[in-house]
N, C-alpha and C. Protein backbone atom coordinates (compact mmCIF):
# COMPACT_ATOMS: atom_id res chain seq x y z
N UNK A 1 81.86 81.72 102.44
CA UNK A 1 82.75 80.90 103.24
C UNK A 1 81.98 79.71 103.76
N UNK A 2 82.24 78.57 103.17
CA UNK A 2 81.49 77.59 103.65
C UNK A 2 82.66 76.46 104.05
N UNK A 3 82.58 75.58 105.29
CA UNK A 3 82.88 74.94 106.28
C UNK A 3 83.72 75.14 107.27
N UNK A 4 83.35 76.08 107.96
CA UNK A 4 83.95 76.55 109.48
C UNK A 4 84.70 77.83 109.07
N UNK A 5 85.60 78.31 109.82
CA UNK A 5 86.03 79.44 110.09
C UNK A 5 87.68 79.19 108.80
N UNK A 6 87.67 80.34 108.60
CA UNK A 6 88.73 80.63 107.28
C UNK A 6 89.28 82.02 107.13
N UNK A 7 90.48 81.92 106.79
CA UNK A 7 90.89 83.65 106.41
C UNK A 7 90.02 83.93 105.04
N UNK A 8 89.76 82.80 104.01
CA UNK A 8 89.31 83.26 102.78
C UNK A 8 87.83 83.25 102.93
N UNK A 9 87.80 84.66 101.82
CA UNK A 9 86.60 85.58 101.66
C UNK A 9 86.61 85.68 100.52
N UNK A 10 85.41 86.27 100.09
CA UNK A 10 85.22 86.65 98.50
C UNK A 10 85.86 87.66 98.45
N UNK A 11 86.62 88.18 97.26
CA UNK A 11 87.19 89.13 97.26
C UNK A 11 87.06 90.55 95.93
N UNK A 12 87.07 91.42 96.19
CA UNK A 12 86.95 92.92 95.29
C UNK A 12 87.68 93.50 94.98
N UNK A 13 88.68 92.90 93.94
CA UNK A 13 89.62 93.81 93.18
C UNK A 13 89.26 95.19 92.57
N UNK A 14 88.30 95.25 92.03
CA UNK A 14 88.14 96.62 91.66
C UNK A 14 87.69 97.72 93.01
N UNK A 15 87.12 97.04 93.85
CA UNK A 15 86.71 98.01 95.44
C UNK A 15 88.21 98.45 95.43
N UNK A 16 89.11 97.30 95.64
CA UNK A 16 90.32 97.83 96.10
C UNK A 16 91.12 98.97 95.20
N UNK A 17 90.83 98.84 94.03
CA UNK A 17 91.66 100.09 92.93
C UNK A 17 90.55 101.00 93.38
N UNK A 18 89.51 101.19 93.61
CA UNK A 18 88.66 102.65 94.11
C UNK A 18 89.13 102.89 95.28
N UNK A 19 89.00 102.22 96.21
CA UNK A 19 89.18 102.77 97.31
C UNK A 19 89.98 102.53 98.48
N UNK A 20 90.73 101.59 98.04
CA UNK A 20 92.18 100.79 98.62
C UNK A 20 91.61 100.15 99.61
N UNK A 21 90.56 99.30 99.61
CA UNK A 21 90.49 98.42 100.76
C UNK A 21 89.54 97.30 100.00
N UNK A 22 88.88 96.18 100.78
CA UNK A 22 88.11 95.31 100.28
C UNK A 22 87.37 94.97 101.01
N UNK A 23 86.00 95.76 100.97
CA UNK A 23 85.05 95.12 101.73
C UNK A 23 84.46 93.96 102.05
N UNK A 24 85.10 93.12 100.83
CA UNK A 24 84.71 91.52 101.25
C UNK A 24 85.54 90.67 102.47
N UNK A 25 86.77 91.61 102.97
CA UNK A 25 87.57 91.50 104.31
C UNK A 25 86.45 91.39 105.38
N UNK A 26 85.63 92.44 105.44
CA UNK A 26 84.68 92.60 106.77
C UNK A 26 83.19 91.98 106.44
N UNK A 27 83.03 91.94 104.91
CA UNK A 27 81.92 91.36 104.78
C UNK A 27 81.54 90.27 104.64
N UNK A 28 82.13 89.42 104.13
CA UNK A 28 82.08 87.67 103.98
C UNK A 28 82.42 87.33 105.17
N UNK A 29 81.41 86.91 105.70
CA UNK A 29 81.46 86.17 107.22
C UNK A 29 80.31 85.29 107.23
N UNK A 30 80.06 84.17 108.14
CA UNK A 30 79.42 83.19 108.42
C UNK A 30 78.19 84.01 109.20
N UNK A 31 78.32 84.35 109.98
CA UNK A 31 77.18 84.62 111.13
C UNK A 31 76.86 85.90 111.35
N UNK A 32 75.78 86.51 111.67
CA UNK A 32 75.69 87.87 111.54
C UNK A 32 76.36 88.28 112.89
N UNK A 33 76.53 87.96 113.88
CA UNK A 33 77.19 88.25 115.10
C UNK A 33 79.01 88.10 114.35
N UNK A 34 79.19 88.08 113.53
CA UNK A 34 80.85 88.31 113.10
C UNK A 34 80.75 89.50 112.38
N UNK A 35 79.70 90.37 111.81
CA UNK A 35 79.42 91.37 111.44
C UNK A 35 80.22 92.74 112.25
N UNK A 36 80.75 92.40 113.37
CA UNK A 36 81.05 93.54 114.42
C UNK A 36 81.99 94.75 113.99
N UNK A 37 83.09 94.05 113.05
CA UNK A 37 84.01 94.54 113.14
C UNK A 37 83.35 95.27 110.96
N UNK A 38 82.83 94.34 110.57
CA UNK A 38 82.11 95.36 109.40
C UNK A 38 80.83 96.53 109.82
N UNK A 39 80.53 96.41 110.93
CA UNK A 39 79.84 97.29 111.89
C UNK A 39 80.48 98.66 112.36
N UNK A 40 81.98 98.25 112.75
CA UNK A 40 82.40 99.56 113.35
C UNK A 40 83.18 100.24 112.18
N UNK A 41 83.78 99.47 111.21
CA UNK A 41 84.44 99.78 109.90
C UNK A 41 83.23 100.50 108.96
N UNK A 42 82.07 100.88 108.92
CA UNK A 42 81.22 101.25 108.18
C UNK A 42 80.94 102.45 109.29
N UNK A 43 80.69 102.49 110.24
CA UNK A 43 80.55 103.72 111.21
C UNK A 43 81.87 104.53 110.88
N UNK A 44 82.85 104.16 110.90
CA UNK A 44 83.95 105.28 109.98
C UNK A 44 83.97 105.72 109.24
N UNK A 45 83.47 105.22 107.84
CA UNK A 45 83.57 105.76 107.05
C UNK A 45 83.37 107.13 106.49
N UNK A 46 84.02 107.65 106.04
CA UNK A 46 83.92 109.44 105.90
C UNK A 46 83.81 109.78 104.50
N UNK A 47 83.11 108.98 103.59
CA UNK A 47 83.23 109.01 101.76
C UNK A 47 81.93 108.79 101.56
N UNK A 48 80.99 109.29 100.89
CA UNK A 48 80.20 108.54 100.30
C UNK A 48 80.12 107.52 99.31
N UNK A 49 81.01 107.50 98.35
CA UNK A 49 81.48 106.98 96.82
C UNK A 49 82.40 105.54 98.00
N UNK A 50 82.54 105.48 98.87
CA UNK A 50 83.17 104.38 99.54
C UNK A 50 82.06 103.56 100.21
N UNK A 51 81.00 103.97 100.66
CA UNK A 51 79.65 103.42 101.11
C UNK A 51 78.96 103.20 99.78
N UNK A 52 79.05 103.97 99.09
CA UNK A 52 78.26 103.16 98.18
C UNK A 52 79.02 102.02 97.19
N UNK A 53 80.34 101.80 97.31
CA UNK A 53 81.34 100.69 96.67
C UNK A 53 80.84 99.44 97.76
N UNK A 54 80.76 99.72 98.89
CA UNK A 54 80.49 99.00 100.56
C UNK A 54 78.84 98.34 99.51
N UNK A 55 78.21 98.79 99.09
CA UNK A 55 76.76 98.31 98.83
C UNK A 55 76.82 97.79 97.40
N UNK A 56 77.90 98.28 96.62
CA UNK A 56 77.53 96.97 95.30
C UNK A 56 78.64 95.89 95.78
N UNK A 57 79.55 96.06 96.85
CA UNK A 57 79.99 94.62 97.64
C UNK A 57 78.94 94.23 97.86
N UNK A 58 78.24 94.25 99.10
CA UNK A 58 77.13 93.66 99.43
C UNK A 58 75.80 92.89 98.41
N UNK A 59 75.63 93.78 98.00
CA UNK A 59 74.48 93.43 96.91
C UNK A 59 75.22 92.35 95.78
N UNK A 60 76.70 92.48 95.70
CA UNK A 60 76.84 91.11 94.84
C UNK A 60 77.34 90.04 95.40
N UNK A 61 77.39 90.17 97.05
CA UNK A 61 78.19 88.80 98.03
C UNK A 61 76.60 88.01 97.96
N UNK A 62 75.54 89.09 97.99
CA UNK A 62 74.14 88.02 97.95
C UNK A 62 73.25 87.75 96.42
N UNK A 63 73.42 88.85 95.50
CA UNK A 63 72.43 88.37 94.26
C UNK A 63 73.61 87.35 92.80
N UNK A 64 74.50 87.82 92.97
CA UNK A 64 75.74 87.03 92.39
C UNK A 64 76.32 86.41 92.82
N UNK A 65 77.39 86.12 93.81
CA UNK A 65 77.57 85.18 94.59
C UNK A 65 77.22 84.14 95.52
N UNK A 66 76.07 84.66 96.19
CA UNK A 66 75.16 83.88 96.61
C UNK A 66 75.96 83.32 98.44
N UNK A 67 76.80 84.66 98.75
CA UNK A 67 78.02 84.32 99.78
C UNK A 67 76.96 84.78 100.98
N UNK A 68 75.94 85.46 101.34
CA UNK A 68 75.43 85.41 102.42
C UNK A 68 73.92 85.66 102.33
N UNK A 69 73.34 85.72 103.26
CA UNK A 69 72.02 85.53 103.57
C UNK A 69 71.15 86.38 103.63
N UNK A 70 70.06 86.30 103.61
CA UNK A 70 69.18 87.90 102.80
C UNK A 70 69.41 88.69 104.65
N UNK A 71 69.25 88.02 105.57
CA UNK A 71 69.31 88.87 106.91
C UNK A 71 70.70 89.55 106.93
N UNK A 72 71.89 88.73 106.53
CA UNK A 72 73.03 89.74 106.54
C UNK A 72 72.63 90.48 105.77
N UNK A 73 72.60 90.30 104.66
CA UNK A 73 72.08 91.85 103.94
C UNK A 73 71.13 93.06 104.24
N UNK A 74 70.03 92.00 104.62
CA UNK A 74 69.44 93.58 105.19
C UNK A 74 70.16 94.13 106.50
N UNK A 75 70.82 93.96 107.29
CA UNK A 75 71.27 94.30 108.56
C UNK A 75 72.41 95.22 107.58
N UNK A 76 72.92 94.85 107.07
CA UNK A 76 74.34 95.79 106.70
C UNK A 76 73.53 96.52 105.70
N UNK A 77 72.79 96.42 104.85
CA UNK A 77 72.03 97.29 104.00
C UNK A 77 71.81 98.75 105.05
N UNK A 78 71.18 98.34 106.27
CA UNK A 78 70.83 98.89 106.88
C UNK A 78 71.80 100.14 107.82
N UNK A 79 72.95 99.07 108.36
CA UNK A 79 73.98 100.20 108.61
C UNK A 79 74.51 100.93 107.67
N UNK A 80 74.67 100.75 106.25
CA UNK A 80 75.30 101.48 105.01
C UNK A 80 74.15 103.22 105.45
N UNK A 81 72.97 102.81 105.00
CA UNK A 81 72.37 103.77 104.94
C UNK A 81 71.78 104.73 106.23
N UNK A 82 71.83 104.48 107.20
CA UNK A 82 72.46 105.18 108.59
C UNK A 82 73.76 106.12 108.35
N UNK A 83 75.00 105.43 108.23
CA UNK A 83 76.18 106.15 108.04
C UNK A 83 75.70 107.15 106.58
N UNK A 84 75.27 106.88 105.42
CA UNK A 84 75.48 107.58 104.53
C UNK A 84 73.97 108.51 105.02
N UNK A 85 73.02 108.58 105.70
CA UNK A 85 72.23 109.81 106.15
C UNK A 85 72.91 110.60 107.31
N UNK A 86 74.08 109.88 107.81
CA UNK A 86 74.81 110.93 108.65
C UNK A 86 75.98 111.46 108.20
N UNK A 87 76.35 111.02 106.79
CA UNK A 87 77.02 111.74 106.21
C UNK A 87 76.84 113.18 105.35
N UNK A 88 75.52 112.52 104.73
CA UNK A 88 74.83 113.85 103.92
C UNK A 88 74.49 115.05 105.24
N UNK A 89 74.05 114.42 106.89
CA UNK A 89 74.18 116.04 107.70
C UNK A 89 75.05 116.60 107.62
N UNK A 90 76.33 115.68 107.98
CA UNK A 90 77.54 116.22 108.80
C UNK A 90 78.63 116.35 107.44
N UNK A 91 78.29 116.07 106.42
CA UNK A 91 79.34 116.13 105.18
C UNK A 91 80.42 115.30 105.52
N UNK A 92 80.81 115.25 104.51
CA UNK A 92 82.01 114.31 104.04
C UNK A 92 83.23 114.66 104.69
N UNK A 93 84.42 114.13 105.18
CA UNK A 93 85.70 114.60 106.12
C UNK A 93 86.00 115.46 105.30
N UNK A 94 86.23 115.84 103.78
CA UNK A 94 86.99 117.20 103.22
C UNK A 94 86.16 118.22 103.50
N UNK A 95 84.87 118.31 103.60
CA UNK A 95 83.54 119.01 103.76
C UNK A 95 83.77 119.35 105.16
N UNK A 96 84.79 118.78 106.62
CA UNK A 96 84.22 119.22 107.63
C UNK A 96 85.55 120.11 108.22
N UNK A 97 86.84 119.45 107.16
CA UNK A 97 87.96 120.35 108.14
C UNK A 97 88.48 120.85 106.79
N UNK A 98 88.87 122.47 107.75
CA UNK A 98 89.42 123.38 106.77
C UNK A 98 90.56 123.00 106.46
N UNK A 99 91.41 123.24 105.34
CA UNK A 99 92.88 122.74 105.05
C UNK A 99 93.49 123.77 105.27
N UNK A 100 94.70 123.50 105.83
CA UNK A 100 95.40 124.33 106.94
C UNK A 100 95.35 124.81 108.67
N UNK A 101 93.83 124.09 108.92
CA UNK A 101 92.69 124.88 109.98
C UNK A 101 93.71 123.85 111.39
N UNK A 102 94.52 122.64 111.10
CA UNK A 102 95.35 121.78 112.15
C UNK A 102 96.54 122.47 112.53
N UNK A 103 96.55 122.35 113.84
CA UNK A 103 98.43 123.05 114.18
C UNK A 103 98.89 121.81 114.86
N UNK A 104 100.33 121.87 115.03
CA UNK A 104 100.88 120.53 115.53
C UNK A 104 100.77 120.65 117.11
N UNK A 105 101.14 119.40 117.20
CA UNK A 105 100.48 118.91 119.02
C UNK A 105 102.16 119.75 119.55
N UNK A 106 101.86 120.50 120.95
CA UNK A 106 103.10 120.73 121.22
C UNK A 106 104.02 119.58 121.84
N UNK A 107 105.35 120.09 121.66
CA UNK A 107 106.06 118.71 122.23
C UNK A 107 105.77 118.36 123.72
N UNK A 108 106.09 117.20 123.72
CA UNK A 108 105.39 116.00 125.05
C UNK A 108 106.73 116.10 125.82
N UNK A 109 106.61 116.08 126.97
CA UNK A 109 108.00 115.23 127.57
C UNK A 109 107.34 114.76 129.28
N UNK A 110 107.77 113.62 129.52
CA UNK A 110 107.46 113.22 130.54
C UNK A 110 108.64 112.55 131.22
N UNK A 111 108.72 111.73 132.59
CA UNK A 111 109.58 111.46 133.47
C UNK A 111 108.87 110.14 134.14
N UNK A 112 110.08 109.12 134.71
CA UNK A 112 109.99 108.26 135.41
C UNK A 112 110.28 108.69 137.00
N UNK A 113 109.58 108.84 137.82
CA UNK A 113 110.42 109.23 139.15
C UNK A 113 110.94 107.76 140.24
N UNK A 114 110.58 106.79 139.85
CA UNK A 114 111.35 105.68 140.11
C UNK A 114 112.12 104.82 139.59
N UNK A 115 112.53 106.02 138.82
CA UNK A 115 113.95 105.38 138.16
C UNK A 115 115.31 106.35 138.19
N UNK A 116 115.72 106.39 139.65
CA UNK A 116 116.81 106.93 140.07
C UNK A 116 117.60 106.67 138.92
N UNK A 117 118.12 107.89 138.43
CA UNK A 117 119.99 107.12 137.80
C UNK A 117 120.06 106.34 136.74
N UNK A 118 119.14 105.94 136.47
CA UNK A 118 118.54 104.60 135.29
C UNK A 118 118.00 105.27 133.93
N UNK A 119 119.19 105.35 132.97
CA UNK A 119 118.52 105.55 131.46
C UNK A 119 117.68 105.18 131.14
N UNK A 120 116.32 105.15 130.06
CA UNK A 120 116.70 106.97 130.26
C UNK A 120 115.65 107.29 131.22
N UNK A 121 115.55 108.50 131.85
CA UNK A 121 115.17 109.01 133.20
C UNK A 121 113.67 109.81 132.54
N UNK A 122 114.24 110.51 131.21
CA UNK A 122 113.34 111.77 130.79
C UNK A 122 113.18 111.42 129.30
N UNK A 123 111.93 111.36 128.78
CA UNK A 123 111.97 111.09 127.10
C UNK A 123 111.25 112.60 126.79
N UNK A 124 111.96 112.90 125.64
CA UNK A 124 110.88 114.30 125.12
C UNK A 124 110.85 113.77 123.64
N UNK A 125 109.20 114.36 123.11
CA UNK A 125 109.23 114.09 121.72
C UNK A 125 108.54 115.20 121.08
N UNK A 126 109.14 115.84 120.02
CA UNK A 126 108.76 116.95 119.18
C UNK A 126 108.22 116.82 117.93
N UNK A 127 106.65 116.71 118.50
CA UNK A 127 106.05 116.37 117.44
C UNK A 127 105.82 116.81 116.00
N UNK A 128 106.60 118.50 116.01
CA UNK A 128 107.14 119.12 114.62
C UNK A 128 107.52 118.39 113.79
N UNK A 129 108.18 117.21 114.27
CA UNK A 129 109.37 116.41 113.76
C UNK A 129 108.90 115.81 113.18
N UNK A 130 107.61 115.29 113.06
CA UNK A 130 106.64 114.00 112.61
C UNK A 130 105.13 114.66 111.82
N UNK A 131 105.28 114.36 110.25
CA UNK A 131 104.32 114.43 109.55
C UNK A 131 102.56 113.67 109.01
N UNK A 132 102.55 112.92 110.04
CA UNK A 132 102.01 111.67 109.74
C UNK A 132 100.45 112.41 109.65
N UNK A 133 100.17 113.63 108.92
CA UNK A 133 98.79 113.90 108.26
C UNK A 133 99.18 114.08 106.80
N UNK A 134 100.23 113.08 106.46
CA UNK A 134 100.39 113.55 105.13
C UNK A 134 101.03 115.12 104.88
N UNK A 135 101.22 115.65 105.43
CA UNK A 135 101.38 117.55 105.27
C UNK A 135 103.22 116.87 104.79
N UNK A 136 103.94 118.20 104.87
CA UNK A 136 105.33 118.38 104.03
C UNK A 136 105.84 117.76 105.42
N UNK A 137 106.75 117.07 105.23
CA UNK A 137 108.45 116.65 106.03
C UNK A 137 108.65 117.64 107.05
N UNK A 138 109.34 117.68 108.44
CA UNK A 138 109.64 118.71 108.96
C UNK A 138 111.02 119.26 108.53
């Protein structure tokens, strides 16, 4: 990205058919202080085969493209391989939860008490109702 600030980045079509995202989103940046948010997006990560897609981004935004600077690289070189030695302790997210081992949150319901008379007064929500780990429909 060269002259000032821009949505466009180099971009990784094939990152994205592996692993549905594009690390050149968080990684093509100007300054290593814009790094923050490819900082906390690499501390998530729960894949190895996704950290290491994260490092032939990297390694070709600087030896092929020529899109950033050997210090960004080593700095993110550096967080890659942090997260992926705390992955090999703690294993990979399929590696840490059993399938089936989640039960659903019980239902919520809470109240306004200064709202005399005034719809609605009481919301309840049953979280049975809502699949959003991927699992079957209720």
């Amino acid at each position: 990205m060269i002259g000032g600030p821009s949505r466009d980045h180099e971009e990784f079509p094939r990152a994205v058919e592996h692993i549905n995202e594009d690390p050149g989103r968080y990684l093509d940046v100007d300054r290593l202080g814009d790094l923050k948010l490819a900082k906390a997006r690499i501390q998530g990560i729960d894949y190895i085969a996704v950290l290491r897609c994260w490092r032939a981004a990297e390694t070709q935004l600087l030896k092929v493209r020529n899109a950033v600077s050997e210090q960004h690289y080593r700095q993110v070189m550096e967080w890659l391989d942090e997260r992926e030695a705390e992955l090999e302790e703690l294993g990979e997210r399929d590696e840490r939860i059993e399938v089936g081992s989640r039960s659903p949150s019980p239902p919520a319901e809470w109240s306004w008490p200064d709202r005399e008379g005034e719809y609605p007064f009481t919301n309840r929500v049953r979280a049975d109702r809502y699949a959003a780990d991927g699992g079957e429909d209720a």
